[in-house]
Protein backbone atom coordinates (compact mmCIF):
# COMPACT_ATOMS: atom_id res chain seq x y z
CA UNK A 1 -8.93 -13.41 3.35
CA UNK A 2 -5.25 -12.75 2.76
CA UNK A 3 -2.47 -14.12 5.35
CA UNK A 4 0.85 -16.13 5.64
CA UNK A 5 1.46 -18.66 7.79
CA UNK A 6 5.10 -19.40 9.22
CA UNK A 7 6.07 -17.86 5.80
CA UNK A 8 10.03 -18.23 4.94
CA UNK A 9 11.71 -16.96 2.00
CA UNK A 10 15.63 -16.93 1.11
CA UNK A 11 17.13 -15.68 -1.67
CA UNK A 12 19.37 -18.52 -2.02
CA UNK A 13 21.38 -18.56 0.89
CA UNK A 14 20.63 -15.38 2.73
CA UNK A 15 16.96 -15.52 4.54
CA UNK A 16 14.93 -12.64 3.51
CA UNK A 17 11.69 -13.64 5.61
CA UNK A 18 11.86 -15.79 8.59
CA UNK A 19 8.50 -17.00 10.14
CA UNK A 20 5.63 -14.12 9.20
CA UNK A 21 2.70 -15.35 10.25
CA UNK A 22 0.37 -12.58 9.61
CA UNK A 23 -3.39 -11.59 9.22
CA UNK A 24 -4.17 -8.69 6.11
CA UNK A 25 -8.04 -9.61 6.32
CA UNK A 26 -8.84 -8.13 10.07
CA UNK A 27 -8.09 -4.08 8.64
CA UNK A 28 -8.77 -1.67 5.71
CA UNK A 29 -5.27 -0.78 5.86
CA UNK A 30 -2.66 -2.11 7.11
CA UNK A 31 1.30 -0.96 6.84
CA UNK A 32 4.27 -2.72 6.31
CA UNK A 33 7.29 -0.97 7.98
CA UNK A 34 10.64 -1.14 8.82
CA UNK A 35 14.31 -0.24 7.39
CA UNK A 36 16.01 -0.72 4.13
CA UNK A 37 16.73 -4.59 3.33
CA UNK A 38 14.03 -5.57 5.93
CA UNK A 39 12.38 -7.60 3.56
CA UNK A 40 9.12 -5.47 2.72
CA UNK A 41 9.03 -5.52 -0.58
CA UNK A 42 9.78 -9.33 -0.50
CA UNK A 43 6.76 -10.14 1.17
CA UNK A 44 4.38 -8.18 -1.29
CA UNK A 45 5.88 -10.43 -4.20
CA UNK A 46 4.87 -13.67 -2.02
CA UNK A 47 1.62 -11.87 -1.19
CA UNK A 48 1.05 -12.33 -5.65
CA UNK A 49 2.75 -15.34 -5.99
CA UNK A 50 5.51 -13.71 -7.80
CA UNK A 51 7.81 -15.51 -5.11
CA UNK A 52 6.88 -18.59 -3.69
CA UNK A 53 8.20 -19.27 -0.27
CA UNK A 54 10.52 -22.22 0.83
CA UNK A 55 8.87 -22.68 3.81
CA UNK A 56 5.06 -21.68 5.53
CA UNK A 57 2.93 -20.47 2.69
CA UNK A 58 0.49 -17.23 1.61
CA UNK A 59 -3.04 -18.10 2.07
CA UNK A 60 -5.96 -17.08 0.26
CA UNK A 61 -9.57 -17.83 1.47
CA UNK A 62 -7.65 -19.69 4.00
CA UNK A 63 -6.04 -22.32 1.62
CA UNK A 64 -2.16 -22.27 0.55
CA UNK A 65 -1.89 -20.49 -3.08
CA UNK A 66 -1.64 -22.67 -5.65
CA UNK A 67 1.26 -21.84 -8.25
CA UNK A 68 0.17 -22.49 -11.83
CA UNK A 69 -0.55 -20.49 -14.57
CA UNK A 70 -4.76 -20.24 -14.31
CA UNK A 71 -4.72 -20.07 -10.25
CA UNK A 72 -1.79 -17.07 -10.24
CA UNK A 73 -4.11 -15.35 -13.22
CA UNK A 74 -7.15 -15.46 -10.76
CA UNK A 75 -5.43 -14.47 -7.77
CA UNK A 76 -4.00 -11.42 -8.96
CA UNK A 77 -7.38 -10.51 -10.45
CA UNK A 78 -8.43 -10.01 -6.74
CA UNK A 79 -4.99 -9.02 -5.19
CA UNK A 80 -3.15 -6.62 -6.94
CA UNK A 81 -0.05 -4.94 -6.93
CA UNK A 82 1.43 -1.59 -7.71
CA UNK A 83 4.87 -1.25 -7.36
CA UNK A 84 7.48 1.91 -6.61
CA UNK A 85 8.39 2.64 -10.53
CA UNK A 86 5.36 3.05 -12.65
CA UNK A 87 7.59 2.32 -15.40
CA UNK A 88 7.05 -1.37 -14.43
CA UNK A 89 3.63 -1.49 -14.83
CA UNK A 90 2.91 1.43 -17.87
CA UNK A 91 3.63 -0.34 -21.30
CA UNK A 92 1.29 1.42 -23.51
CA UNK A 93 1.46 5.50 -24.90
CA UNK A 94 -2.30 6.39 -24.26
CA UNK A 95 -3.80 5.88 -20.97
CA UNK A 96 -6.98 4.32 -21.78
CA UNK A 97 -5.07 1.42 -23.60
CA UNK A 98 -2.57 0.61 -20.93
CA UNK A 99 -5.39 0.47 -18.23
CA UNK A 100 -7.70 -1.83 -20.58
CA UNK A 101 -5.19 -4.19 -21.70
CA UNK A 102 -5.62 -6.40 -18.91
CA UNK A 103 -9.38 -6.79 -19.73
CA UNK A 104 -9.36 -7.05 -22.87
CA UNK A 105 -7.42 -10.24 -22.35
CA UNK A 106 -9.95 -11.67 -19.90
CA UNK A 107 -12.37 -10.98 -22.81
CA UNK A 108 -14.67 -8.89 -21.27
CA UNK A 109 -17.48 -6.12 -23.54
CA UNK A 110 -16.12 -3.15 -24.75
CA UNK A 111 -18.88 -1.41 -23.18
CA UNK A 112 -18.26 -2.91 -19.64
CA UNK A 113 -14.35 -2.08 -20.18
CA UNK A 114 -14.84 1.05 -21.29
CA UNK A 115 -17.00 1.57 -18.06
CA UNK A 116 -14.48 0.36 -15.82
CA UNK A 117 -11.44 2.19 -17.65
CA UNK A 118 -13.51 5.72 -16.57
CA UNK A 119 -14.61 4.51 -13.15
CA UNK A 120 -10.68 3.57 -12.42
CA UNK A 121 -9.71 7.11 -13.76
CA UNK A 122 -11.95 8.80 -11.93
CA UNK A 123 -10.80 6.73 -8.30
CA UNK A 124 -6.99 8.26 -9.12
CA UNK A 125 -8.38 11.86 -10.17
CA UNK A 126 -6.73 10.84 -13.53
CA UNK A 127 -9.59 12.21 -16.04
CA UNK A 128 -7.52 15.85 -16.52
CA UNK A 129 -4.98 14.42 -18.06
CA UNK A 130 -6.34 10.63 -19.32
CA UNK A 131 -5.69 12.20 -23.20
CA UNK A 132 -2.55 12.89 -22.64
CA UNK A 133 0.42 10.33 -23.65
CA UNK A 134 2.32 8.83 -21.20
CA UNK A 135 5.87 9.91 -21.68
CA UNK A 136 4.57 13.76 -21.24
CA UNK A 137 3.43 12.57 -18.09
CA UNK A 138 4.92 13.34 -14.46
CA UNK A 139 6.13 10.87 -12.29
CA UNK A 140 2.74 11.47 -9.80
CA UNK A 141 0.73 10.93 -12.74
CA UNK A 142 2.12 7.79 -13.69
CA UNK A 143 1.97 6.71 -10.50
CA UNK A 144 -1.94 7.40 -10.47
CA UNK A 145 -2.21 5.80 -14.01
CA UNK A 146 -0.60 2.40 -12.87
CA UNK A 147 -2.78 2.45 -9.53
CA UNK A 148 -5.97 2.90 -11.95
CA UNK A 149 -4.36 0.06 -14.08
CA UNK A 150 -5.09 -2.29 -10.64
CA UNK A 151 -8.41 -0.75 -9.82
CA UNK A 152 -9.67 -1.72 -13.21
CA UNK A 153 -9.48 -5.15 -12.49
CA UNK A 154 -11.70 -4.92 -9.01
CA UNK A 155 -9.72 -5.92 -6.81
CA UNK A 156 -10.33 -6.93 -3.86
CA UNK A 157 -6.71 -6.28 -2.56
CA UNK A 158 -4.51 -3.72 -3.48
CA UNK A 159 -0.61 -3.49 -2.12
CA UNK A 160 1.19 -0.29 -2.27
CA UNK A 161 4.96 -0.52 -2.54
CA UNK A 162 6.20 3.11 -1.41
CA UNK A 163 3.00 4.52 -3.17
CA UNK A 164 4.39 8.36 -2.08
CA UNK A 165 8.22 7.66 -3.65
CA UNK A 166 9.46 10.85 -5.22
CA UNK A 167 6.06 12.93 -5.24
CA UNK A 168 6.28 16.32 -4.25
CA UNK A 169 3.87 17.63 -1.40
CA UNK A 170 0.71 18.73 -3.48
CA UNK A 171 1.37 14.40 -5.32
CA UNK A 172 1.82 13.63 -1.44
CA UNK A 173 -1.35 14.62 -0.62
CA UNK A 174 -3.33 13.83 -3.87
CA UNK A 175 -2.07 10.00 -3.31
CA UNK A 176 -3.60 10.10 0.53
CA UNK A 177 -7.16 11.03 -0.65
CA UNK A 178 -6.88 8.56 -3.90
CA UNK A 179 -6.20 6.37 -0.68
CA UNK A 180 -8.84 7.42 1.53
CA UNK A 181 -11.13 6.78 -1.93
CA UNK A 182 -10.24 3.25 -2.42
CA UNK A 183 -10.48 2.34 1.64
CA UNK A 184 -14.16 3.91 0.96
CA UNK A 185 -15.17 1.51 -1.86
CA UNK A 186 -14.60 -1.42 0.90
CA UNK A 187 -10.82 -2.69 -0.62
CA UNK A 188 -8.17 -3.34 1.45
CA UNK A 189 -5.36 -1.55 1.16
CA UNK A 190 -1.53 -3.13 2.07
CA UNK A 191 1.08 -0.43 2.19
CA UNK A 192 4.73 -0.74 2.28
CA UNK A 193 6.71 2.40 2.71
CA UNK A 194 9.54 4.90 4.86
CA UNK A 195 7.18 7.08 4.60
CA UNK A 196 6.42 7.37 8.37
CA UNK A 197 4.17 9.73 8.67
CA UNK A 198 2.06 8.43 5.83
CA UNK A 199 2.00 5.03 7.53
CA UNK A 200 1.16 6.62 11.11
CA UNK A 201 -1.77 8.68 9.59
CA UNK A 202 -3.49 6.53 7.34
CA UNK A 203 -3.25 2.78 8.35
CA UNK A 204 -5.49 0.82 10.87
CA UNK A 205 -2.90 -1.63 12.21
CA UNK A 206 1.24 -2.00 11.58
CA UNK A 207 3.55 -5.01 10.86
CA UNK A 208 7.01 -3.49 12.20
CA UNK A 209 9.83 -6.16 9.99
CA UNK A 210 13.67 -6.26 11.11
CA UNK A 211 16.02 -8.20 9.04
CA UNK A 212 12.87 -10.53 7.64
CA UNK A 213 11.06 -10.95 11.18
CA UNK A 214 8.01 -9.86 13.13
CA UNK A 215 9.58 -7.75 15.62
CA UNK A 216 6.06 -5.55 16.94
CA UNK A 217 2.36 -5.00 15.87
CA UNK A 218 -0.65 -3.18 16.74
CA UNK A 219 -2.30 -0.02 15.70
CA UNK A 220 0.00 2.99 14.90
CA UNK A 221 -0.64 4.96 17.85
CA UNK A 222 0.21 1.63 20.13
CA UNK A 223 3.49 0.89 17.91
CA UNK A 224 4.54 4.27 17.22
CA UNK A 225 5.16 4.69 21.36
CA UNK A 226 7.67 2.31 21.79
CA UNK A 227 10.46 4.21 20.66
CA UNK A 228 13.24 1.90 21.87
CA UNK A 229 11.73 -0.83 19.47
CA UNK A 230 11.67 1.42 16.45
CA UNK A 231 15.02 2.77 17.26
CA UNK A 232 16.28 -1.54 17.09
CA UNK A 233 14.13 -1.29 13.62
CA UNK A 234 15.89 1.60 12.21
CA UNK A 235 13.22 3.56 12.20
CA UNK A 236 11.67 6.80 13.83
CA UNK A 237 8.66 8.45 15.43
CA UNK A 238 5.81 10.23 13.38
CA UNK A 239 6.53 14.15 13.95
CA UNK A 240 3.11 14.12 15.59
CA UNK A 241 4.22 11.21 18.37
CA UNK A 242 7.55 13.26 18.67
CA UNK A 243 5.33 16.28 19.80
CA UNK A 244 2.90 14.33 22.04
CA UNK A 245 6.20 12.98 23.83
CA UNK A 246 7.94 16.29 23.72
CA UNK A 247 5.75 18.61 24.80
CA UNK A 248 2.44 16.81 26.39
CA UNK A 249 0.33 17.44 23.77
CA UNK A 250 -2.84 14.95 23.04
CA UNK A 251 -1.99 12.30 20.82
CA UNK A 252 -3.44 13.21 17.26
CA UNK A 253 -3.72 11.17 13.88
CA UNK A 254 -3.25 13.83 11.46
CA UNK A 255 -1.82 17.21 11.70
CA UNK A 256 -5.92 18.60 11.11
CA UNK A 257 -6.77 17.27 14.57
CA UNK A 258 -3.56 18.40 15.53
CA UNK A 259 -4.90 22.25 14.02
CA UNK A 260 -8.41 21.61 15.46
CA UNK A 261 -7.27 21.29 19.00
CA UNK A 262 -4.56 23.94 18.94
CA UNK A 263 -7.66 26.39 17.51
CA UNK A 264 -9.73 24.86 19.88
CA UNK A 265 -7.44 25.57 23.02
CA UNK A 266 -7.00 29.13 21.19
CA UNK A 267 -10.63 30.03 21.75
CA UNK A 268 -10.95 28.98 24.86
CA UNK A 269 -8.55 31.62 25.95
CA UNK A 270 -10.17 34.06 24.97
């Protein structure tokens, strides 16, 4: 179980995150949203214990994170991160040895890491290209390489920070089902993004953020209609709640049940 309680953080004088008191344990995935500066990316490094806030706290299993060395080294064994740049994360040439460095330091069998290493690659639809070295990779593929780097470890947590920045549709796409994949092995799955319709179509409940505070919550279709509290957010509607308001047409998730119903209504006209 992964939540904050009354959580404040400032970098020094300017408050980043004022009073968050929120609950990642209740969906598979859940979104972080809201405009630039709004603190998003903030929270994810409290969620790790890479920041530790001045006042409230991050709890795990329901008890306040403890901050040295050997508790931070477990926690982010079963919470894991995977930021914007890949770069961050990628420090090896060969795939197989950047994802494995992290076990090897826990001191695990070579068969058991070498098990893992494949299983990981597999989850990102990495294996075309695993023999490859990194610098001739693309962007997308780095991004799936540091991703694999988190599943390797089991996690039982994974956060997303803007896990579709600067893919191109077909990367868009592959990142939603390597998604869909991990929701299906029973992780949960914390994604911060301006991606809006990635947020809207793939995550169970939102946490809407203005200037570091709670400011709306719910599930996406529930959030996504109050368009005067988005608009106070910075933000904007889905292009699928923009149609349902526009022109009457049945609320859909994804732009497939969008297709299915427009086919649907098709065939029934004739």
């Amino acid at each position: 179980m992964l939540t904050t309680r009354h959580l404040c953080f400032s970098y020094q004088d300017e408050a980043v995150l004022q009073d968050l008191t929120l609950d990642f344990s209740q969906h598979a995935v859940t979104g972080l949203l809201g405009a630039n500066g709004c603190g998003k990316s903030t929270l994810l490094m409290n969620l790790t214990g890479i920041l530790r806030p001045q006042q409230g706290a991050v709890l795990w299993q329901g008890e306040p994170l403890c901050y040295d060395k050997g508790s931070l080294r477990a926690l982010r064994q079963r919470v894991a991160t995977v930021f914007q740049d890949p770069e961050q994360q990628i420090f090896y040439t060969d795939i197989d040895s950047d994802i494995a460095f992290s076990l090897h330091n826990l001191g695990l069998d070579k068969p058991l890491i070498a098990q893992r290493v494949d299983r990981a690659l597999t989850l990102v639809d990495a294996q075309g290209f695993r023999h490859k070295a990194i610098q001739h990779l693309s962007h997308g593929q780095k991004k799936r390489v540091a991703i694999a780097g988190a599943l390797v470890m089991e996690a039982e947590y994974l956060l997303l920070d803007e896990p579709t920045a600067g893919l191109d549709p077909s990367g868009r796409q592959q990142m939603i089902a390597i998604i869909e994949r991990i929701v299906a092995e029973g992780k949960r799955v914390i994604i911060s993004s301006h991606d809006i319709d990635l947020i809207y179509s793939i995550c169970d409940h939102l946490y809407v953020l203005s200037h570091g505070r709670l400011v709306s919550l719910g599930e996406p279709t529930q959030v996504f209609m109050q368009q005067e509290q988005l608009a106070a957010a910075g933000l904007v509607q889905p292009w699928l709640v923009k149609l349902h308001g526009e022109l009457g047409l049945p609320l859909c998730k994804t732009e497939q049940q969008l297709f299915a119903l427009l086919r649907q209504r098709n065939a029934e006209k004739m």
